[in-house]
PDB file of N, CA and C in Angstrom:
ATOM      1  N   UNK A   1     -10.533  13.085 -29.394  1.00  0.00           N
ATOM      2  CA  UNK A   1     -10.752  12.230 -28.255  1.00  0.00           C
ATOM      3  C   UNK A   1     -10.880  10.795 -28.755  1.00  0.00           C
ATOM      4  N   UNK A   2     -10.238  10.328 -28.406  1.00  0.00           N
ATOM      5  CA  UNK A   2     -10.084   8.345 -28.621  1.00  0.00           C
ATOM      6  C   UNK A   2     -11.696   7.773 -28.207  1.00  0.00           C
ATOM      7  N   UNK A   3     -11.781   7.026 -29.378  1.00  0.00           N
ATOM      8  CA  UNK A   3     -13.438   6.316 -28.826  1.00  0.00           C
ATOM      9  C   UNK A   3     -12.965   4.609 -28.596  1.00  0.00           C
ATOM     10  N   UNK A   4     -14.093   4.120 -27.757  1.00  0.00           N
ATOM     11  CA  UNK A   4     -13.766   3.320 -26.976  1.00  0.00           C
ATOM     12  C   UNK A   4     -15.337   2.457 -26.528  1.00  0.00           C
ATOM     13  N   UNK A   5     -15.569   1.196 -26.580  1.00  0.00           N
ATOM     14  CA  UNK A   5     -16.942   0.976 -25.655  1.00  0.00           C
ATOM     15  C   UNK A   5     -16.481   0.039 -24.705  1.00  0.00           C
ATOM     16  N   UNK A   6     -17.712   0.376 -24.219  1.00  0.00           N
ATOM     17  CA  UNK A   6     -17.834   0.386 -22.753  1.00  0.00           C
ATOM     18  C   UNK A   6     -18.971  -0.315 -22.496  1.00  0.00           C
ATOM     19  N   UNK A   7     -19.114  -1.635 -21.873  1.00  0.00           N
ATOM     20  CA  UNK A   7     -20.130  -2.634 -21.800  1.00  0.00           C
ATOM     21  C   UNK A   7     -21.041  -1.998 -19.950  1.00  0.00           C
ATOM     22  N   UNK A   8     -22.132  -1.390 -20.785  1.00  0.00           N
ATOM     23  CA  UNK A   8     -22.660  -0.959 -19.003  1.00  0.00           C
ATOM     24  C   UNK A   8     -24.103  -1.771 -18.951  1.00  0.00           C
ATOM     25  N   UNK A   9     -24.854  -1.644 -17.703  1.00  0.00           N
ATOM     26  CA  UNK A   9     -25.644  -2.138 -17.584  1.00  0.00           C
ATOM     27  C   UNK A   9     -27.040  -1.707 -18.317  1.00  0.00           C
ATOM     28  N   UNK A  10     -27.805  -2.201 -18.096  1.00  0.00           N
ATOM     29  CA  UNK A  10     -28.823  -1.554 -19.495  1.00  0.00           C
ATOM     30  C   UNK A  10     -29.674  -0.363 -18.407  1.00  0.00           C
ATOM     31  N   UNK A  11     -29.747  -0.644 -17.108  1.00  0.00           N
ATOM     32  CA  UNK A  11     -30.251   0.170 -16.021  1.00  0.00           C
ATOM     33  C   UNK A  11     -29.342   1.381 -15.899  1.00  0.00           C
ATOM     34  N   UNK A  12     -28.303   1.465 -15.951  1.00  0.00           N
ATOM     35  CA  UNK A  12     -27.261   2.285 -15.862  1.00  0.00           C
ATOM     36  C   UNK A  12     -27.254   3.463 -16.435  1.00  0.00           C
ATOM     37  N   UNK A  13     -27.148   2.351 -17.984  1.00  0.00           N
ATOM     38  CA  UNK A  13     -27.243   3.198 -19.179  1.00  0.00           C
ATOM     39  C   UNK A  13     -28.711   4.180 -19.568  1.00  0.00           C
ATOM     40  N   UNK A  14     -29.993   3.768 -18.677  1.00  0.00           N
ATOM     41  CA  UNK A  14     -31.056   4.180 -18.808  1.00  0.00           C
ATOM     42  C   UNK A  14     -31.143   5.584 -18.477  1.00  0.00           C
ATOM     43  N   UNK A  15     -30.688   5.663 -17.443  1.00  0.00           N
ATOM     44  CA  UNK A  15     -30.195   6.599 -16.422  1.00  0.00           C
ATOM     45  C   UNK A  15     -29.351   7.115 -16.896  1.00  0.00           C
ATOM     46  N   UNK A  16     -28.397   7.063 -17.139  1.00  0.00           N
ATOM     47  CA  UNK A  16     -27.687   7.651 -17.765  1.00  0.00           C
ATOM     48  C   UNK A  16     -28.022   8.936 -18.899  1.00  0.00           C
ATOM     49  N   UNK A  17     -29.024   8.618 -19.857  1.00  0.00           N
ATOM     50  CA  UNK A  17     -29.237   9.082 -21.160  1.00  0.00           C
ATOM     51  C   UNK A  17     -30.707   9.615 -20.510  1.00  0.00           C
ATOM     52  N   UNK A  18     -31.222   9.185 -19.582  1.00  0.00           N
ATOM     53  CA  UNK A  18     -32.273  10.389 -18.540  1.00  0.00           C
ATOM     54  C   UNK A  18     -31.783  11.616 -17.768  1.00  0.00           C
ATOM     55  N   UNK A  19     -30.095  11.571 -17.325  1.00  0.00           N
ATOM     56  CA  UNK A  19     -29.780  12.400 -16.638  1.00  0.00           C
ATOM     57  C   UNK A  19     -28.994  13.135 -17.700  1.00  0.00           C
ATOM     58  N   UNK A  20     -28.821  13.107 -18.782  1.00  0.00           N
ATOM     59  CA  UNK A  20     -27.788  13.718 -19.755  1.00  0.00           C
ATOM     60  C   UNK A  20     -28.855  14.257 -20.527  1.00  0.00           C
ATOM     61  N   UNK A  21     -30.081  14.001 -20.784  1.00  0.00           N
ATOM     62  CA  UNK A  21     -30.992  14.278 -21.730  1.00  0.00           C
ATOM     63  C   UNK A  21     -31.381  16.037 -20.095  1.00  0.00           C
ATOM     64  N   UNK A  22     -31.617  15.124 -19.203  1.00  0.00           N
ATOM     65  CA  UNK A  22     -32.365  16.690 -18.212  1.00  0.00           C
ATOM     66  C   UNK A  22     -31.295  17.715 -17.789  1.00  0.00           C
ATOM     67  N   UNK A  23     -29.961  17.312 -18.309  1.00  0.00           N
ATOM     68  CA  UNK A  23     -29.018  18.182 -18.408  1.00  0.00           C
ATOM     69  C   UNK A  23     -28.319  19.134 -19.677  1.00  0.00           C
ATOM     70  N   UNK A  24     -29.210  18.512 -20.596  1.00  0.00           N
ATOM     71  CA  UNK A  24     -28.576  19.245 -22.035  1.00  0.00           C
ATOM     72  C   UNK A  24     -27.488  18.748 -22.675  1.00  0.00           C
ATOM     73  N   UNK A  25     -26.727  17.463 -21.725  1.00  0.00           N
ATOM     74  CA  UNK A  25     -25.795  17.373 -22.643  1.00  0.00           C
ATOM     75  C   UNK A  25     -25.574  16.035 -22.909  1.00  0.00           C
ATOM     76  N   UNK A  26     -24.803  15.301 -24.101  1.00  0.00           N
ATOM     77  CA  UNK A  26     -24.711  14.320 -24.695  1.00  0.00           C
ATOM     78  C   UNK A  26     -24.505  12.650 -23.565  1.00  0.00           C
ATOM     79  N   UNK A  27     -24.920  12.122 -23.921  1.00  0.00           N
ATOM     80  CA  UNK A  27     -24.496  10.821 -23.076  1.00  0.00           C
ATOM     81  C   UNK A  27     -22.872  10.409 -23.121  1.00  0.00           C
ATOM     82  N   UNK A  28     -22.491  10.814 -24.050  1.00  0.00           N
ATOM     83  CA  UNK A  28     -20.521  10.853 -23.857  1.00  0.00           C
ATOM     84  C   UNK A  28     -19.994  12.069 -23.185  1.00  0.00           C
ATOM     85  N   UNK A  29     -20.627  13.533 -23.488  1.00  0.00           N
ATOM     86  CA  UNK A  29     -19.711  14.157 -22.112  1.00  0.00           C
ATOM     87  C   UNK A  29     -20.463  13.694 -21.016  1.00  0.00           C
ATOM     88  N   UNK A  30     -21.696  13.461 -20.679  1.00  0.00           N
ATOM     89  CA  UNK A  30     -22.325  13.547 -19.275  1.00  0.00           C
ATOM     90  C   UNK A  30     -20.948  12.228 -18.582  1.00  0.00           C
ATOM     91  N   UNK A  31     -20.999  10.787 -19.575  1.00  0.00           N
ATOM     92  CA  UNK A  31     -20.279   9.987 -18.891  1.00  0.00           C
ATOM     93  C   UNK A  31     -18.652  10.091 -18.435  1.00  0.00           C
ATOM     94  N   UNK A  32     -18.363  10.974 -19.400  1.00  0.00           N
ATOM     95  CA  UNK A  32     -16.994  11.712 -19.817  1.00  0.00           C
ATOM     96  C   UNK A  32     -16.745  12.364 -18.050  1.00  0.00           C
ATOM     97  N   UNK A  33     -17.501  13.280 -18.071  1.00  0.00           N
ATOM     98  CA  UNK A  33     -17.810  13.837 -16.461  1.00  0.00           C
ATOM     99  C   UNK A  33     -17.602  12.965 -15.177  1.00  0.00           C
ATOM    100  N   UNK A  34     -18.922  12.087 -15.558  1.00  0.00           N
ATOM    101  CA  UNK A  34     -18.906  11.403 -13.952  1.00  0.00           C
ATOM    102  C   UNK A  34     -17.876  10.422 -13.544  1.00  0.00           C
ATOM    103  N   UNK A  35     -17.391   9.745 -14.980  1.00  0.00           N
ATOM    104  CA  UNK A  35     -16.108   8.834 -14.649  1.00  0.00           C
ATOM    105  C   UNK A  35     -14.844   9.962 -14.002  1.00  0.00           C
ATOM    106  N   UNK A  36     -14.669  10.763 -14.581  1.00  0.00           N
ATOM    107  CA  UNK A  36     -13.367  11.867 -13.975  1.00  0.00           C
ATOM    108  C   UNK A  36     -13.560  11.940 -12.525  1.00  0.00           C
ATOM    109  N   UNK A  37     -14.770  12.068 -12.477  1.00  0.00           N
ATOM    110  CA  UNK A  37     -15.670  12.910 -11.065  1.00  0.00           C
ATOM    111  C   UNK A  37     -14.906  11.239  -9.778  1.00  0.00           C
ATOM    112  N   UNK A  38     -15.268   9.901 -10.185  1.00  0.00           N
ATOM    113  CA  UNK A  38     -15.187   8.995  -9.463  1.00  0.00           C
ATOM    114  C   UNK A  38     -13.893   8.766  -9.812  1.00  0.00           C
ATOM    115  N   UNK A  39     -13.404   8.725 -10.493  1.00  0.00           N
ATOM    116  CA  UNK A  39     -11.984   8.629 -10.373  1.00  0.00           C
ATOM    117  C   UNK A  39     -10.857  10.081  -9.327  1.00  0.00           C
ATOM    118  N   UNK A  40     -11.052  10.728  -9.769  1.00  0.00           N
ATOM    119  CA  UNK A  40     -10.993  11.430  -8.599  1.00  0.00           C
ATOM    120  C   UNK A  40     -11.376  11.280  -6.986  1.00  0.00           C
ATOM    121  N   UNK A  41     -12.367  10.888  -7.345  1.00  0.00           N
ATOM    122  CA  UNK A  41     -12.773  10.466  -5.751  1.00  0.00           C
ATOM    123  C   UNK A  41     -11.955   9.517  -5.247  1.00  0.00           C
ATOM    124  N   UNK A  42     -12.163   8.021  -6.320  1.00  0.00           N
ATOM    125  CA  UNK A  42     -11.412   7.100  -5.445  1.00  0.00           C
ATOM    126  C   UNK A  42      -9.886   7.511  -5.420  1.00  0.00           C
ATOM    127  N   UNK A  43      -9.251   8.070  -6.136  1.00  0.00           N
ATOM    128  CA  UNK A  43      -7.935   8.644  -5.575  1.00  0.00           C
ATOM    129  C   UNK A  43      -7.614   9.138  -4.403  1.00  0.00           C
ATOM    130  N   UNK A  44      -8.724  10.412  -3.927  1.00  0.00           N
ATOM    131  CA  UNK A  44      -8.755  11.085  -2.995  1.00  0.00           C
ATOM    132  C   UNK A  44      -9.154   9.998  -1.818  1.00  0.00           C
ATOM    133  N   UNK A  45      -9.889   9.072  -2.106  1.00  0.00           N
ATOM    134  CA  UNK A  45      -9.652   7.975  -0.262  1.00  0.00           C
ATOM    135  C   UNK A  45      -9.070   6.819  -0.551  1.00  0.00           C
ATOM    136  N   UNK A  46      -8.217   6.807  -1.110  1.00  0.00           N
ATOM    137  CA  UNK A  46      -7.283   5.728  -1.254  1.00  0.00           C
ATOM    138  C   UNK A  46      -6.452   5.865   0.429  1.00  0.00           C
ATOM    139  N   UNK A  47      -6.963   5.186   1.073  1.00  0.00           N
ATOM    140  CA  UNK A  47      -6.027   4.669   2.382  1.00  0.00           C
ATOM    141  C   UNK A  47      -4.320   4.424   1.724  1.00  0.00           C
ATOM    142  N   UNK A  48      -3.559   4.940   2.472  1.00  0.00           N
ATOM    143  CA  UNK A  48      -2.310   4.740   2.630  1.00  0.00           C
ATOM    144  C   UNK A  48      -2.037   3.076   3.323  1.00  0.00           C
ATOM    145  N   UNK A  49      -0.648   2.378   2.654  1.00  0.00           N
ATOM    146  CA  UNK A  49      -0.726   1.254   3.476  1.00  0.00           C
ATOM    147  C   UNK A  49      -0.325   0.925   4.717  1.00  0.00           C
ATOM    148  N   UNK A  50      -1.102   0.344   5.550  1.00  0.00           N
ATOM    149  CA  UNK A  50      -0.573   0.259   6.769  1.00  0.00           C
ATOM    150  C   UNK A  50       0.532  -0.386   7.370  1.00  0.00           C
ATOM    151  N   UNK A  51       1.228   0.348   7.870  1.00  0.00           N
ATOM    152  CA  UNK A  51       2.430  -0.350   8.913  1.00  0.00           C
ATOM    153  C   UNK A  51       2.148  -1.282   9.885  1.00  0.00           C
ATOM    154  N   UNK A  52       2.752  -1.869  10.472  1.00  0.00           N
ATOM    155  CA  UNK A  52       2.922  -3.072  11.079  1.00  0.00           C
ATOM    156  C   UNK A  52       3.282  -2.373  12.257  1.00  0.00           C
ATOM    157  N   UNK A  53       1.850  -2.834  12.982  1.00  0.00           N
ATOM    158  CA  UNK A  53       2.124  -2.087  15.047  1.00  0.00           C
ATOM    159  C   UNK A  53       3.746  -2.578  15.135  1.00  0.00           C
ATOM    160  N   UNK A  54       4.028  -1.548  15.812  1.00  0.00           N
ATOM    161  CA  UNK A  54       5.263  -2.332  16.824  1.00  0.00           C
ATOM    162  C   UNK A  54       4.904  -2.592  18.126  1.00  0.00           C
ATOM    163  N   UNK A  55       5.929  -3.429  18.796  1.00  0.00           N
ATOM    164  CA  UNK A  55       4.997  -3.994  20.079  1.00  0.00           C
ATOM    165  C   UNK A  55       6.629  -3.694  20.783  1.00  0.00           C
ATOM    166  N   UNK A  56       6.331  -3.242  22.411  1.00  0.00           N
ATOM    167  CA  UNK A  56       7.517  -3.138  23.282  1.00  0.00           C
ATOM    168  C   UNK A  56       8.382  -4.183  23.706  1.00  0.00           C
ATOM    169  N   UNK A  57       9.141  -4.180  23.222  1.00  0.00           N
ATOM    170  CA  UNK A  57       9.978  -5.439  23.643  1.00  0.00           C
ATOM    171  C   UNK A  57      11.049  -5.519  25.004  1.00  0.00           C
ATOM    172  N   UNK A  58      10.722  -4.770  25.857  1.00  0.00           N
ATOM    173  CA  UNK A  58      11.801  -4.469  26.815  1.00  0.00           C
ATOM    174  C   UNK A  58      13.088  -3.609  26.376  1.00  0.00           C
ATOM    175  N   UNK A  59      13.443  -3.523  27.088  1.00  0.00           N
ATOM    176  CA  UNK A  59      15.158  -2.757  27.409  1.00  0.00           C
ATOM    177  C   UNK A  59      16.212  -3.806  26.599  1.00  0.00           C
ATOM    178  N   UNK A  60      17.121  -3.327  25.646  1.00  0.00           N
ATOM    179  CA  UNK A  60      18.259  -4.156  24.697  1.00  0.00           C
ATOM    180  C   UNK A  60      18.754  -4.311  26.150  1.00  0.00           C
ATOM    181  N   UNK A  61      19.095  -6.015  25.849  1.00  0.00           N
ATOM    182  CA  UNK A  61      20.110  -7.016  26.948  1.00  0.00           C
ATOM    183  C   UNK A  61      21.179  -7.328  26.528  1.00  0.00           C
ATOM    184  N   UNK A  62      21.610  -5.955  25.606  1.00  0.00           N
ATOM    185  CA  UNK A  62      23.129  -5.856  25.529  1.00  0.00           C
ATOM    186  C   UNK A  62      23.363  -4.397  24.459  1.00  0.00           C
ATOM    187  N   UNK A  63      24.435  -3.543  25.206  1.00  0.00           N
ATOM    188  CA  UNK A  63      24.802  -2.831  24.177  1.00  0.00           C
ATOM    189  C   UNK A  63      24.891  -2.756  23.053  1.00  0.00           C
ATOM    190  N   UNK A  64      24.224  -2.378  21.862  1.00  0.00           N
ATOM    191  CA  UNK A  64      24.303  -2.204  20.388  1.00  0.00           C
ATOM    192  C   UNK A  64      25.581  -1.764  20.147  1.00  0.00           C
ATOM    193  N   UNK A  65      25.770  -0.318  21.033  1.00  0.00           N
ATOM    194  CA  UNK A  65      27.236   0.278  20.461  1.00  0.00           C
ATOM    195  C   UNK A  65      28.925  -0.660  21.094  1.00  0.00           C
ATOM    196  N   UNK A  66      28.566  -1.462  21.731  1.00  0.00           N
ATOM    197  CA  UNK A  66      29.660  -2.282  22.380  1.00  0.00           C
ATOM    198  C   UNK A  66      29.671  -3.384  21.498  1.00  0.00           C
ATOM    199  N   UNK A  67      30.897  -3.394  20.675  1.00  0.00           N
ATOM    200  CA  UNK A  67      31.122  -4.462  19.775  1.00  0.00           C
ATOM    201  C   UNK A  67      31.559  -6.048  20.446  1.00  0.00           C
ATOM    202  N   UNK A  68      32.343  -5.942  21.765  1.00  0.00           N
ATOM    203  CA  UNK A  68      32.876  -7.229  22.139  1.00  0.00           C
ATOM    204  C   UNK A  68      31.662  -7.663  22.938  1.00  0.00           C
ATOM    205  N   UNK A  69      30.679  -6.568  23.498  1.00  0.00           N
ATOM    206  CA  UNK A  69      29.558  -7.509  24.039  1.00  0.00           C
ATOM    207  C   UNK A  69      28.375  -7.855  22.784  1.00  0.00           C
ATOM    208  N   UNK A  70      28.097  -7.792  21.788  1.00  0.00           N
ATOM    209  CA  UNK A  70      27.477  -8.125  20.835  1.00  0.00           C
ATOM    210  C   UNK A  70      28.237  -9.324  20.200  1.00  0.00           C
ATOM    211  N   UNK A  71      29.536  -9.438  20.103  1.00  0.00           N
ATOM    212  CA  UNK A  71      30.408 -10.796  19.675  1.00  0.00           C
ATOM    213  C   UNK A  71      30.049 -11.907  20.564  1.00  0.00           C
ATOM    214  N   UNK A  72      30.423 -11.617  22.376  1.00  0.00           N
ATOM    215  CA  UNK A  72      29.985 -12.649  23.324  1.00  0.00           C
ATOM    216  C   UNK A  72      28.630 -12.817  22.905  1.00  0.00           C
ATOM    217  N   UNK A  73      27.200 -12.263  22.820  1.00  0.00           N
ATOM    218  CA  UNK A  73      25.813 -12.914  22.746  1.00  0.00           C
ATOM    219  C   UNK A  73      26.210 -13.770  21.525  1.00  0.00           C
ATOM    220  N   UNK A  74      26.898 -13.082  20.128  1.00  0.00           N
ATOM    221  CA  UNK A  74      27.017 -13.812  19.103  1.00  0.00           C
ATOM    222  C   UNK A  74      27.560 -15.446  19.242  1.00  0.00           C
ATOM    223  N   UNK A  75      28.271 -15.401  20.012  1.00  0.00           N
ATOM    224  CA  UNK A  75      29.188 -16.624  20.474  1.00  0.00           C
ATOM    225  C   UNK A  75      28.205 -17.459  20.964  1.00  0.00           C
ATOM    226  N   UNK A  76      27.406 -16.818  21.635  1.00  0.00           N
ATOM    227  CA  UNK A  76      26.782 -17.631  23.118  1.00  0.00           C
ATOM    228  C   UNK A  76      25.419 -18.060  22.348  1.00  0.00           C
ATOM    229  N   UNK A  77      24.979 -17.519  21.063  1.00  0.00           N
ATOM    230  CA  UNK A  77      23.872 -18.322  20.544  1.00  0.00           C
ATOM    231  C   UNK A  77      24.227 -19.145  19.249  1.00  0.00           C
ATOM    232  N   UNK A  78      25.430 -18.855  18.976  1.00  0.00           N
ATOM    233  CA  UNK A  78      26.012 -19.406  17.531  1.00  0.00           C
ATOM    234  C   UNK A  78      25.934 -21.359  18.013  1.00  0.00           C
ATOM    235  N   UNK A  79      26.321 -21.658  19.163  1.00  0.00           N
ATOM    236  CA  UNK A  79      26.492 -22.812  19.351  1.00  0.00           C
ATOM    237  C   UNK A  79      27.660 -23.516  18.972  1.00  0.00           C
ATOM    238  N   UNK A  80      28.307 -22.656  18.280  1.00  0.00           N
ATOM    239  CA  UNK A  80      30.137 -23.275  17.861  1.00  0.00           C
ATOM    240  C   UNK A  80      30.691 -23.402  18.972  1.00  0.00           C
ATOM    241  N   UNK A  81      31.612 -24.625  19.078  1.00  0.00           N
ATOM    242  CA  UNK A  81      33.140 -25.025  19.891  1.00  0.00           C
ATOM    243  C   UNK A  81      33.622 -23.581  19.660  1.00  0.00           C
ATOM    244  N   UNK A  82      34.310 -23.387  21.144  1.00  0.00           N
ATOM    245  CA  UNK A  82      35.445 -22.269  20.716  1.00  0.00           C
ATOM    246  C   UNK A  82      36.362 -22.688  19.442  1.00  0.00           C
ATOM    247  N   UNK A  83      36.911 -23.613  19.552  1.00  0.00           N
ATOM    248  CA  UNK A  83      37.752 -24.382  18.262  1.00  0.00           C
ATOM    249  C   UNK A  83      37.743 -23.865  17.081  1.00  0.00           C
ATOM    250  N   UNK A  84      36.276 -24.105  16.405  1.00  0.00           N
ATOM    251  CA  UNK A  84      35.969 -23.562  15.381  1.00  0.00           C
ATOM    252  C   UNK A  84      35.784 -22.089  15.074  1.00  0.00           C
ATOM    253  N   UNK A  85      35.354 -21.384  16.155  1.00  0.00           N
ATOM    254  CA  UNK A  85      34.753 -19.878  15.747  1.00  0.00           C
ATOM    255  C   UNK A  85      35.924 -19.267  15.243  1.00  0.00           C
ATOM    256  N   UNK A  86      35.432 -17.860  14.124  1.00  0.00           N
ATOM    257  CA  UNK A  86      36.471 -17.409  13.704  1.00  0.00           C
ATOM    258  C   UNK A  86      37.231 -16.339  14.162  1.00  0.00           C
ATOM    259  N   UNK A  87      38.598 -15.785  14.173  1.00  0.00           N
ATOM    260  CA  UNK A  87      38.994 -15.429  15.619  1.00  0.00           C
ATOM    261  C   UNK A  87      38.484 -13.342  15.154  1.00  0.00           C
ATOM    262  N   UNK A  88      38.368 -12.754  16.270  1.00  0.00           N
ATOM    263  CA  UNK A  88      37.719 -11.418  16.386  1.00  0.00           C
ATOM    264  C   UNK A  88      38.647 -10.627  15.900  1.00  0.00           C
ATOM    265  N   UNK A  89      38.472  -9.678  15.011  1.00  0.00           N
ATOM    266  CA  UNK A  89      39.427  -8.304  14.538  1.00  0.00           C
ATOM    267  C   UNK A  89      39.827  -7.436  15.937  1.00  0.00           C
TER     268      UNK A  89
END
């Protein structure tokens, strides 16, 4: 097992080596334990991220599947001269 320190509080650590001592076992498995124990936990309520409400926007004011009426809105907000626009397949 890889050793490693770990800067804890001196209250922490008090406790710690009180609850590992009334348990029989060492202050590295007892901590060994409870970190798994909270890591686990916070995994287990990790909220998923939230989506973005959708809000009703009315009824489409123009066919999606109708290509020449989706070109006319296109036209009609593009603001180009007929002149310029480029001509339709």
């Amino acid at each position: 097992m890889p050793r490693t320190t770990l800067i804890i509080d001196k209250h922490v650590l008090a406790d710690l080596k009180q609850l590992a001592a009334a348990r029989g076992q060492t202050v590295s498995a007892l901590a060994d334990d409870l970190l798994r124990k909270g890591i686990e936990r916070a995994r287990s309520t990790e909220k998923p991220p939230s989506l973005p409400q959708s809000i009703n926007m009315g009824r489409a004011l123009v066919d999606v599947a109708d290509r020449n009426a989706l070109y006319d809105v296109f036209d009609r907000e593009s603001g180009f001269p007929e002149s310029i626009k480029p001509p339709r397949s």
